[in-house]
N, C-alpha and C. Protein backbone atom coordinates (compact mmCIF):
# COMPACT_ATOMS: atom_id res chain seq x y z
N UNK A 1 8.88 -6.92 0.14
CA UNK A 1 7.87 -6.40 -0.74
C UNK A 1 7.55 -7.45 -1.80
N UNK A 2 6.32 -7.26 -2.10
CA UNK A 2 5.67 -8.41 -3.16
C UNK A 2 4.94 -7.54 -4.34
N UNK A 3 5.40 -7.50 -5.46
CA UNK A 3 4.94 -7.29 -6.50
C UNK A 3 4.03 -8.04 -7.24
N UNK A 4 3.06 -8.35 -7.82
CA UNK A 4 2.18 -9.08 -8.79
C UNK A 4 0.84 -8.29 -8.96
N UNK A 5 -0.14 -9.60 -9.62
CA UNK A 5 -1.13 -9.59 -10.24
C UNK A 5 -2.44 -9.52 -9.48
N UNK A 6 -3.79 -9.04 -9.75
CA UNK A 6 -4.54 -10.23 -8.52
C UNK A 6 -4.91 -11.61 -8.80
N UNK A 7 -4.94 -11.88 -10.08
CA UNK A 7 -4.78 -13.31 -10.81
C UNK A 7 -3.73 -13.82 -9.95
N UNK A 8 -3.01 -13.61 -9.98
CA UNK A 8 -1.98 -14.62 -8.82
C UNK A 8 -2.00 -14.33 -7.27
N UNK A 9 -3.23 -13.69 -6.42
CA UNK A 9 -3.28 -13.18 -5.14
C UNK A 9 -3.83 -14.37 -4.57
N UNK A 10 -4.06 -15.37 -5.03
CA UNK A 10 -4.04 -16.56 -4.44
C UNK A 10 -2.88 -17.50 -3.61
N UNK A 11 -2.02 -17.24 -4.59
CA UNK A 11 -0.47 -17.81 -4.17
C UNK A 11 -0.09 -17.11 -2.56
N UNK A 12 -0.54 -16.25 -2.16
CA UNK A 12 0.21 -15.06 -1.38
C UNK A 12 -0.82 -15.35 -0.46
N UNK A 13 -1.81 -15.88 -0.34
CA UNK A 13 -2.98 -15.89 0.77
C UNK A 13 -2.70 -16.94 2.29
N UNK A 14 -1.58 -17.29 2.11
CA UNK A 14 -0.58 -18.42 2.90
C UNK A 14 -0.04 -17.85 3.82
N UNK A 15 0.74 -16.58 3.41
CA UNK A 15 1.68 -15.68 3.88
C UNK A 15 0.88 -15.60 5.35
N UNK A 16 -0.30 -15.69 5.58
CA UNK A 16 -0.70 -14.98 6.21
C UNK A 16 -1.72 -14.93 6.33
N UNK A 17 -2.96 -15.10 7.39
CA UNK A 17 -4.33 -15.60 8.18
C UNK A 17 -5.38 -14.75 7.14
N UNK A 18 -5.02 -13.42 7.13
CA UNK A 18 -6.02 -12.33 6.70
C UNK A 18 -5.62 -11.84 5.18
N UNK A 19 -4.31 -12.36 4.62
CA UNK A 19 -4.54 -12.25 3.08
C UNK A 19 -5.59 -12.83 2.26
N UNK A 20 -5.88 -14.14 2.95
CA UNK A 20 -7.04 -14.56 2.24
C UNK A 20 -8.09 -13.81 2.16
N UNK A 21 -8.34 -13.58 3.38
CA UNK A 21 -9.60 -12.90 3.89
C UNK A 21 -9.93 -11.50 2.67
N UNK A 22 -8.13 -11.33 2.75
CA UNK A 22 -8.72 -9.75 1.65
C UNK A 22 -8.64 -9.85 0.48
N UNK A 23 -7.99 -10.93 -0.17
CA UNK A 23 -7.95 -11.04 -1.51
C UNK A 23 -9.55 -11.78 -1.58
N UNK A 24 -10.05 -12.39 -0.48
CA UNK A 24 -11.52 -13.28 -0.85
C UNK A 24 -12.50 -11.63 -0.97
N UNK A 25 -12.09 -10.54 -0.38
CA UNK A 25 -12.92 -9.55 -0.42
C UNK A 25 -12.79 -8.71 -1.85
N UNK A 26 -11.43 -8.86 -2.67
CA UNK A 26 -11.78 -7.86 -3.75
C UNK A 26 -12.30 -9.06 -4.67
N UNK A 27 -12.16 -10.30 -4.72
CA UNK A 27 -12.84 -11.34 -5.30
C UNK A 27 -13.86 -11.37 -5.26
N UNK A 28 -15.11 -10.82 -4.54
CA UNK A 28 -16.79 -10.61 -4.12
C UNK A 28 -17.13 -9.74 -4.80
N UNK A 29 -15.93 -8.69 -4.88
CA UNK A 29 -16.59 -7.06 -5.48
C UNK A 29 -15.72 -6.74 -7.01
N UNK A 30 -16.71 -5.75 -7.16
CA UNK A 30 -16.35 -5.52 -8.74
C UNK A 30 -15.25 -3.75 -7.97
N UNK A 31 -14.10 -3.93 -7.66
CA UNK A 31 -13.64 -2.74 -7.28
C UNK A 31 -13.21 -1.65 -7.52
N UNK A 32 -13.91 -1.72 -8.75
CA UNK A 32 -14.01 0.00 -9.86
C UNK A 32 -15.00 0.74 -8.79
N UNK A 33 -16.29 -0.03 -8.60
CA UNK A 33 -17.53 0.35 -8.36
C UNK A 33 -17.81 0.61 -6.72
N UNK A 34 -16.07 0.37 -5.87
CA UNK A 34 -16.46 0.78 -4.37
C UNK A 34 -16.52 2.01 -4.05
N UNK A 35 -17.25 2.25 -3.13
CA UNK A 35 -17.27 3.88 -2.58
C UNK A 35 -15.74 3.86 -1.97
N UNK A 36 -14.97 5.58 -1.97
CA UNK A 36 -14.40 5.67 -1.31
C UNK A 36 -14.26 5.97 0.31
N UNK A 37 -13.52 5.70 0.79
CA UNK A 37 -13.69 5.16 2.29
C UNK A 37 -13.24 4.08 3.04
N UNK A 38 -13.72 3.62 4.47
CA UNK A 38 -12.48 2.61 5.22
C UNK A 38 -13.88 2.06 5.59
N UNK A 39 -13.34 0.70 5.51
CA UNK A 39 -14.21 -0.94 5.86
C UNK A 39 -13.76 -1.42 6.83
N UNK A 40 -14.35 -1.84 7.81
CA UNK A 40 -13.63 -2.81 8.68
C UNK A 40 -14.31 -4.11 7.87
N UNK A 41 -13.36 -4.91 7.69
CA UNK A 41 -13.77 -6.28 7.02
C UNK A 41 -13.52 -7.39 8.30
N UNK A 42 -12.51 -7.39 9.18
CA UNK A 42 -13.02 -8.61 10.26
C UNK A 42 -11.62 -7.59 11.21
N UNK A 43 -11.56 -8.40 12.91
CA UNK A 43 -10.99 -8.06 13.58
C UNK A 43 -9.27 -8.00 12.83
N UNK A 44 -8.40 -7.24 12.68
CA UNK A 44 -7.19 -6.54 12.18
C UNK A 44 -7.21 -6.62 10.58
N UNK A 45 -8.18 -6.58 9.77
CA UNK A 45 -8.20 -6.29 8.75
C UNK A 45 -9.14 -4.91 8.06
N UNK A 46 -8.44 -4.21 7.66
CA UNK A 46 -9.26 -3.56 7.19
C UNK A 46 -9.55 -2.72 5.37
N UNK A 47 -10.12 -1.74 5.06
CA UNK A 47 -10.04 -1.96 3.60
C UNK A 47 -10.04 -0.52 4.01
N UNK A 48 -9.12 0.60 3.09
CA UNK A 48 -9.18 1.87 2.33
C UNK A 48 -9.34 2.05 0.90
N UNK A 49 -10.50 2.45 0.12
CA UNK A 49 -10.50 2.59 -0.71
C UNK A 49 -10.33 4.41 -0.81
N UNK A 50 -9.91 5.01 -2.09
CA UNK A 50 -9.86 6.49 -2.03
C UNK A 50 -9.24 6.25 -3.72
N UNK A 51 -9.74 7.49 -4.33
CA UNK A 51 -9.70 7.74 -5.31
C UNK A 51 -9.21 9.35 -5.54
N UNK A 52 -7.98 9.42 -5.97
CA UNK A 52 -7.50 11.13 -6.31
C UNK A 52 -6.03 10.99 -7.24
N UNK A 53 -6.21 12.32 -7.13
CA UNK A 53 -4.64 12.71 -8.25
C UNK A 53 -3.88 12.02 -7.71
N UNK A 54 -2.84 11.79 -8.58
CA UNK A 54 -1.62 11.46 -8.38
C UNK A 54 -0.57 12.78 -8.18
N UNK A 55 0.79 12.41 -7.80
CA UNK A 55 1.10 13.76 -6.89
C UNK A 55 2.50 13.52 -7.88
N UNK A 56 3.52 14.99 -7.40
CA UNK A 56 4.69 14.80 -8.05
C UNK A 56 5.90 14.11 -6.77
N UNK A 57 6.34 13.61 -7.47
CA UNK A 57 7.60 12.79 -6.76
C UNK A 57 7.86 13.29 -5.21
N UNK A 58 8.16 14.71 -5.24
CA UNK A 58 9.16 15.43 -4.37
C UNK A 58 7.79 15.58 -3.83
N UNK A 59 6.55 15.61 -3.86
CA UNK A 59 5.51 15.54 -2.54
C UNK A 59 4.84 14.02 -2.28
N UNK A 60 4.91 13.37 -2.57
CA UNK A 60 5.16 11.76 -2.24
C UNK A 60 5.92 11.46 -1.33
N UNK A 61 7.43 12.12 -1.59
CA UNK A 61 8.15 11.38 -0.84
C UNK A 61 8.50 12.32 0.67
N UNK A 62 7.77 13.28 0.99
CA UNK A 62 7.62 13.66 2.05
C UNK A 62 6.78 12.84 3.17
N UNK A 63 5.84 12.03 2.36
CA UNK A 63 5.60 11.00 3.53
C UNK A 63 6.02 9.31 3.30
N UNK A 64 7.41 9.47 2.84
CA UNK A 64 8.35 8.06 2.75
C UNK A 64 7.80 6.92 3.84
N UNK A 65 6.94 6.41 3.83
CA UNK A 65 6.38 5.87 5.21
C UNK A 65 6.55 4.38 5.24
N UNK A 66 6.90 3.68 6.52
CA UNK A 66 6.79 2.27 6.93
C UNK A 66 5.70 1.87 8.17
N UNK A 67 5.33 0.93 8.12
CA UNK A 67 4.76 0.77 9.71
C UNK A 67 5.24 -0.51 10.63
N UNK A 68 4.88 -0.50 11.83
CA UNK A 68 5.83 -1.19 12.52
C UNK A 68 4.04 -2.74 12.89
N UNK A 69 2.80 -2.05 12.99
CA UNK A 69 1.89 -3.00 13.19
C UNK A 69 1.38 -3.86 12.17
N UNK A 70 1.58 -3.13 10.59
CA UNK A 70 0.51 -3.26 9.95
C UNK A 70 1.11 -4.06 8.70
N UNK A 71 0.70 -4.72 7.32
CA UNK A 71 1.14 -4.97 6.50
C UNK A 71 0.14 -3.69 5.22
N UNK A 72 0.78 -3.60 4.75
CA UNK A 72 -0.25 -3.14 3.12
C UNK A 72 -0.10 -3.83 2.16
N UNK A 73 -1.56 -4.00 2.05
CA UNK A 73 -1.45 -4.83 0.44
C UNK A 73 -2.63 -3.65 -0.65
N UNK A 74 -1.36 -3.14 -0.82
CA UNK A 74 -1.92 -1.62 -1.83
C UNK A 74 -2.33 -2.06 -3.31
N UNK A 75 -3.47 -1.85 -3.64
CA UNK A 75 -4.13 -2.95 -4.89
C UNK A 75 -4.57 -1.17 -5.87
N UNK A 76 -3.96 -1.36 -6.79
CA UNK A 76 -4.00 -0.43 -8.28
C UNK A 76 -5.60 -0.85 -8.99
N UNK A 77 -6.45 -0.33 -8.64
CA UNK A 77 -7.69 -0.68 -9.62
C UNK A 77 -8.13 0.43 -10.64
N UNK A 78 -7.55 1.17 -10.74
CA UNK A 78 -7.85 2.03 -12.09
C UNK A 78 -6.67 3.30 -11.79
N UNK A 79 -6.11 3.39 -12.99
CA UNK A 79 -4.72 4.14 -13.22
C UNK A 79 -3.49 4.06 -13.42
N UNK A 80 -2.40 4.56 -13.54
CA UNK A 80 -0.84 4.15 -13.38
C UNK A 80 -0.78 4.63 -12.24
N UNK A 81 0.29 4.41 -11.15
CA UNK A 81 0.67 5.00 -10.37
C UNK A 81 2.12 4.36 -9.85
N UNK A 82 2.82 5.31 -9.88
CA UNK A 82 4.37 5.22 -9.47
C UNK A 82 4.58 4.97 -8.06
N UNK A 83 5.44 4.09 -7.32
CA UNK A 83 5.75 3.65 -5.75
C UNK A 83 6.97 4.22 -5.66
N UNK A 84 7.88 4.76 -4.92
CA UNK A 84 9.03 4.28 -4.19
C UNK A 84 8.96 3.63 -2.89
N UNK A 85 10.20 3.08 -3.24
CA UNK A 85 10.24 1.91 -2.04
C UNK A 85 12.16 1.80 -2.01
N UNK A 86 12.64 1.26 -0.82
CA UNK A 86 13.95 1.39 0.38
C UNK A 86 13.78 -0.09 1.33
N UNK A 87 14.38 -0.96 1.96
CA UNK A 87 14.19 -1.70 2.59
C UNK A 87 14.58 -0.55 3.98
N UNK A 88 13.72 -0.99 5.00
CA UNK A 88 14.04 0.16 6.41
C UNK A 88 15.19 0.13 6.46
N UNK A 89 16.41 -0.92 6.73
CA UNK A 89 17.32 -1.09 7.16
C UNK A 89 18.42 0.01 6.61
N UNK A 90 18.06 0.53 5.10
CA UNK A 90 19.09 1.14 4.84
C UNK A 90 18.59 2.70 4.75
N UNK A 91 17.66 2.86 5.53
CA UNK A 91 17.24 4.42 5.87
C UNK A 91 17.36 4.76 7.37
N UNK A 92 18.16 6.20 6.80
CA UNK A 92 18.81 6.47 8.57
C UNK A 92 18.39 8.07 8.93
N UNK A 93 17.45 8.77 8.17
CA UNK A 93 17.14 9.98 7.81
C UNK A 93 15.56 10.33 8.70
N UNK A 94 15.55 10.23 9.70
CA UNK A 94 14.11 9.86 9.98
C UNK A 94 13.59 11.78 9.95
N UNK A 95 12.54 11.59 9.58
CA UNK A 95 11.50 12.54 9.39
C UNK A 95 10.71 12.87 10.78
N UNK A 96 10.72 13.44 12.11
CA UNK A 96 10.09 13.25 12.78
C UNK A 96 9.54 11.57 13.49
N UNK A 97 8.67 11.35 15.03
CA UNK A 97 8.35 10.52 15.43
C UNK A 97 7.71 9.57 14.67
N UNK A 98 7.74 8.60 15.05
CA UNK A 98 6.72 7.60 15.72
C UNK A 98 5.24 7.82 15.90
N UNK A 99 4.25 7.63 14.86
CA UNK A 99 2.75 7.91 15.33
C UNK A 99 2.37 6.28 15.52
N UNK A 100 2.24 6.30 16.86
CA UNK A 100 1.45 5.31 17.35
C UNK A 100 0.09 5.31 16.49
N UNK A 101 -0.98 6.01 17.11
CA UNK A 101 -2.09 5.88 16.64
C UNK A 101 -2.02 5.76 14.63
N UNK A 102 -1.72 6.24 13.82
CA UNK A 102 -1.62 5.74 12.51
C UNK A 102 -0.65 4.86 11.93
N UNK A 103 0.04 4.46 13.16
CA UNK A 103 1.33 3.43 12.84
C UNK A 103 2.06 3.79 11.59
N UNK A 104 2.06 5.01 11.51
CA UNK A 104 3.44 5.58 10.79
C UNK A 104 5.00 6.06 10.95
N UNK A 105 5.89 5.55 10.47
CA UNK A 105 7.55 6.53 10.76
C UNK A 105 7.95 7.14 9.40
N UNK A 106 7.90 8.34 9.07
CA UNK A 106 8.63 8.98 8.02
C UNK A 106 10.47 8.88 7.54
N UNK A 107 10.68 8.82 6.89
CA UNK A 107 12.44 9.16 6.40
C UNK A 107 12.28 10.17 5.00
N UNK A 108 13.60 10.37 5.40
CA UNK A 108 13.66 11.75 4.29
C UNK A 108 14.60 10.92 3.75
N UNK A 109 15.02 9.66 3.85
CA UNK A 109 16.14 8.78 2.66
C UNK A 109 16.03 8.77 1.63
N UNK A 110 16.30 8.71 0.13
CA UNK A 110 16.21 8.74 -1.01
C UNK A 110 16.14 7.52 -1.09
N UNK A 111 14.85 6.98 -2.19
CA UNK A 111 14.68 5.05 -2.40
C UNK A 111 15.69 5.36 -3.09
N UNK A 112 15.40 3.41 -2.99
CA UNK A 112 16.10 2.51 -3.69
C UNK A 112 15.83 2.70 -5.33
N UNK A 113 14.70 1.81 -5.39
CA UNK A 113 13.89 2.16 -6.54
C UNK A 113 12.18 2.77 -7.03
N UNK A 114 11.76 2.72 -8.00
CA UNK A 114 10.80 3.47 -8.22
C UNK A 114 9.72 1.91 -8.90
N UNK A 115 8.61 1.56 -9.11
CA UNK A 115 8.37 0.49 -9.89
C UNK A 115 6.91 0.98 -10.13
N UNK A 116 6.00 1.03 -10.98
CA UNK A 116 4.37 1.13 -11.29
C UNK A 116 4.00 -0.12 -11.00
N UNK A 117 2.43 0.72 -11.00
CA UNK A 117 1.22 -0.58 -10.21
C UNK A 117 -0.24 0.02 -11.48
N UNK A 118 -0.68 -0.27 -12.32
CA UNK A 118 -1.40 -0.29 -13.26
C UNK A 118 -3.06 -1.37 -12.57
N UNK A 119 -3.77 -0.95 -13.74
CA UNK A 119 -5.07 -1.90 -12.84
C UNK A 119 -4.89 -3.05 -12.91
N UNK A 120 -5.20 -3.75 -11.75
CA UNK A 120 -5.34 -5.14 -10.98
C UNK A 120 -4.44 -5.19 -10.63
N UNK A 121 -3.17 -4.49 -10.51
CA UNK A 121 -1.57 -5.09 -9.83
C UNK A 121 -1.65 -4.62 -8.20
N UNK A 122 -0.69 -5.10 -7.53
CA UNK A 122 -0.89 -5.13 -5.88
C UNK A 122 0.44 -5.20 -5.72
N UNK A 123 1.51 -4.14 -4.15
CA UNK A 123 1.63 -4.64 -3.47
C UNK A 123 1.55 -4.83 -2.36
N UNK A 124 2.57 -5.52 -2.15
CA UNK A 124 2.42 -6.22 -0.86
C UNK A 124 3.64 -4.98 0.15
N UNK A 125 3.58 -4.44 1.02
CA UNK A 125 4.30 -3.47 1.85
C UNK A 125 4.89 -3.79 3.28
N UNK A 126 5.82 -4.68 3.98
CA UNK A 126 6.11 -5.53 5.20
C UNK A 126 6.03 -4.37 6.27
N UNK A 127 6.82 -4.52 7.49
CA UNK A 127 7.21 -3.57 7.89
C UNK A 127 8.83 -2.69 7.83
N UNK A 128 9.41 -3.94 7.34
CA UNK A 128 10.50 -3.79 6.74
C UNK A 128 10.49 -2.64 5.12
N UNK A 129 9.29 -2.45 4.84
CA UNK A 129 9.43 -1.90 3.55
C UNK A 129 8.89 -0.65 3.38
N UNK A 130 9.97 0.35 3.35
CA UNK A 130 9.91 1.87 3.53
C UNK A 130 9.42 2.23 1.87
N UNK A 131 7.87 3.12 1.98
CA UNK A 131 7.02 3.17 0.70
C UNK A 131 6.97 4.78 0.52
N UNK A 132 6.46 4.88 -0.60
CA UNK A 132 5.70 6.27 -1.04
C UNK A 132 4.74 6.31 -1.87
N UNK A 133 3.83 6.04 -2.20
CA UNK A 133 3.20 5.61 -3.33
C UNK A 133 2.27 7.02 -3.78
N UNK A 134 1.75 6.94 -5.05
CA UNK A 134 0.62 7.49 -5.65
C UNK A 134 1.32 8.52 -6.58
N UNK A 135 2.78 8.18 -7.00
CA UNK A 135 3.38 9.62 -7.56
C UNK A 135 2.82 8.93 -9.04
N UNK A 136 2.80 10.27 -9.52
CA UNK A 136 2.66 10.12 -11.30
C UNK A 136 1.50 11.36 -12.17
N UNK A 137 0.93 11.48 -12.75
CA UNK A 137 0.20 12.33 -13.55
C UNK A 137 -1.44 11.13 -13.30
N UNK A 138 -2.48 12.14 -13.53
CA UNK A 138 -3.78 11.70 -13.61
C UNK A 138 -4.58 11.48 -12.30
N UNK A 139 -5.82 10.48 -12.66
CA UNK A 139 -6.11 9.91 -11.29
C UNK A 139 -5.88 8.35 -10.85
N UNK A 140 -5.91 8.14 -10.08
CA UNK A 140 -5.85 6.59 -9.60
C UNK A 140 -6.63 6.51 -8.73
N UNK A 141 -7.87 5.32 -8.83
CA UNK A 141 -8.21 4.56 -7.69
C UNK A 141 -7.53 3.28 -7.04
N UNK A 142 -7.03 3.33 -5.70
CA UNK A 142 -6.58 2.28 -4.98
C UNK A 142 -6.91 2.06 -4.34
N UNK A 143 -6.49 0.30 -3.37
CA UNK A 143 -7.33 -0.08 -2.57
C UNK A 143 -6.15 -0.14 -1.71
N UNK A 144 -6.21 -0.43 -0.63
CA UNK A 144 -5.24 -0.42 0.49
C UNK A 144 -6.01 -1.12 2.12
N UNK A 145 -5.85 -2.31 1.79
CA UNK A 145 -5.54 -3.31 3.23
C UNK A 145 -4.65 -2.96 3.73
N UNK A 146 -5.13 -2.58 5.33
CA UNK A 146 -4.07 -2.37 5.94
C UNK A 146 -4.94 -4.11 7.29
N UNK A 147 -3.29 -4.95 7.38
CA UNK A 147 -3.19 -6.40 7.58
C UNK A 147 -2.48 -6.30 9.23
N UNK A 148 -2.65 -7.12 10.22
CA UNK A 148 -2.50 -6.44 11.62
C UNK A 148 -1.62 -7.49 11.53
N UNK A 149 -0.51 -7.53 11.99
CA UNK A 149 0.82 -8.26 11.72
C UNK A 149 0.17 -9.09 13.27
């Protein structure tokens, strides 16, 4: 997992063919002002924007989720919003299958830790990195690349 800025989403555009690609996309746009909804931006990149409440903890973490295709680079553009996060390895609690088609696996493991994402902060989500995001009070708009490993 990668924590930062988008001021520093330059550094991170290395990692990987299509980080550029998406950090060059919230760099074009003013991303207060996107509609909510899913972009295809080029072949395995794509953009979710969505805007809603934030939820309480204990319904967050009912969908504790990792994926096995995809990377997220979950970008905070207006709000606080609380993450948990677990490295997979040390979750053994699984929640039901394997969804192929949304490339999701659930765990009912208790994270590791908890960390906020405020506007302009991002992270970065491997497949190694078991998430929950959007817990906290208010609303949040986020952006969410999902990156085709």
């Amino acid at each position: 997992m990668i924590v930062d800025t988008l001021t520093n989403a330059s550094i991170y555009s290395k990692l990987h063919p299509l980080f550029a690609k998406a950090f060059a996309y919230v760099n074009d746009k003013d991303i207060l002002t996107l509609e909510d909804g899913t972009y295809e931006i080029t072949d395995g990149l794509k953009l979710i924007v969505a805007t809603g409440e934030a939820k309480l903890k204990e319904e967050s973490l009912k969908k504790f989720e990792c994926h096995d295709l995809y990377i997220d680079i979950q970008i905070c553009a207006r709000g606080l919003e609380t993450i948990a996060w677990k490295p997979r390895e040390k979750c053994s609690v699984k929640n039901g299958d394997y969804d192929p088609v949304r490339d999701r696996r659930f765990f009912h493991d208790e994270p590791d830790m908890f960390f906020q994402l405020t506007d302009n902060q991002f992270a970065i989500f491997y497949p190694n990195d078991v998430h929950a995001p959007m817990i906290g009070d208010g609303e949040v708009k986020k952006l969410v690349f999902k990156v085709k490993i």
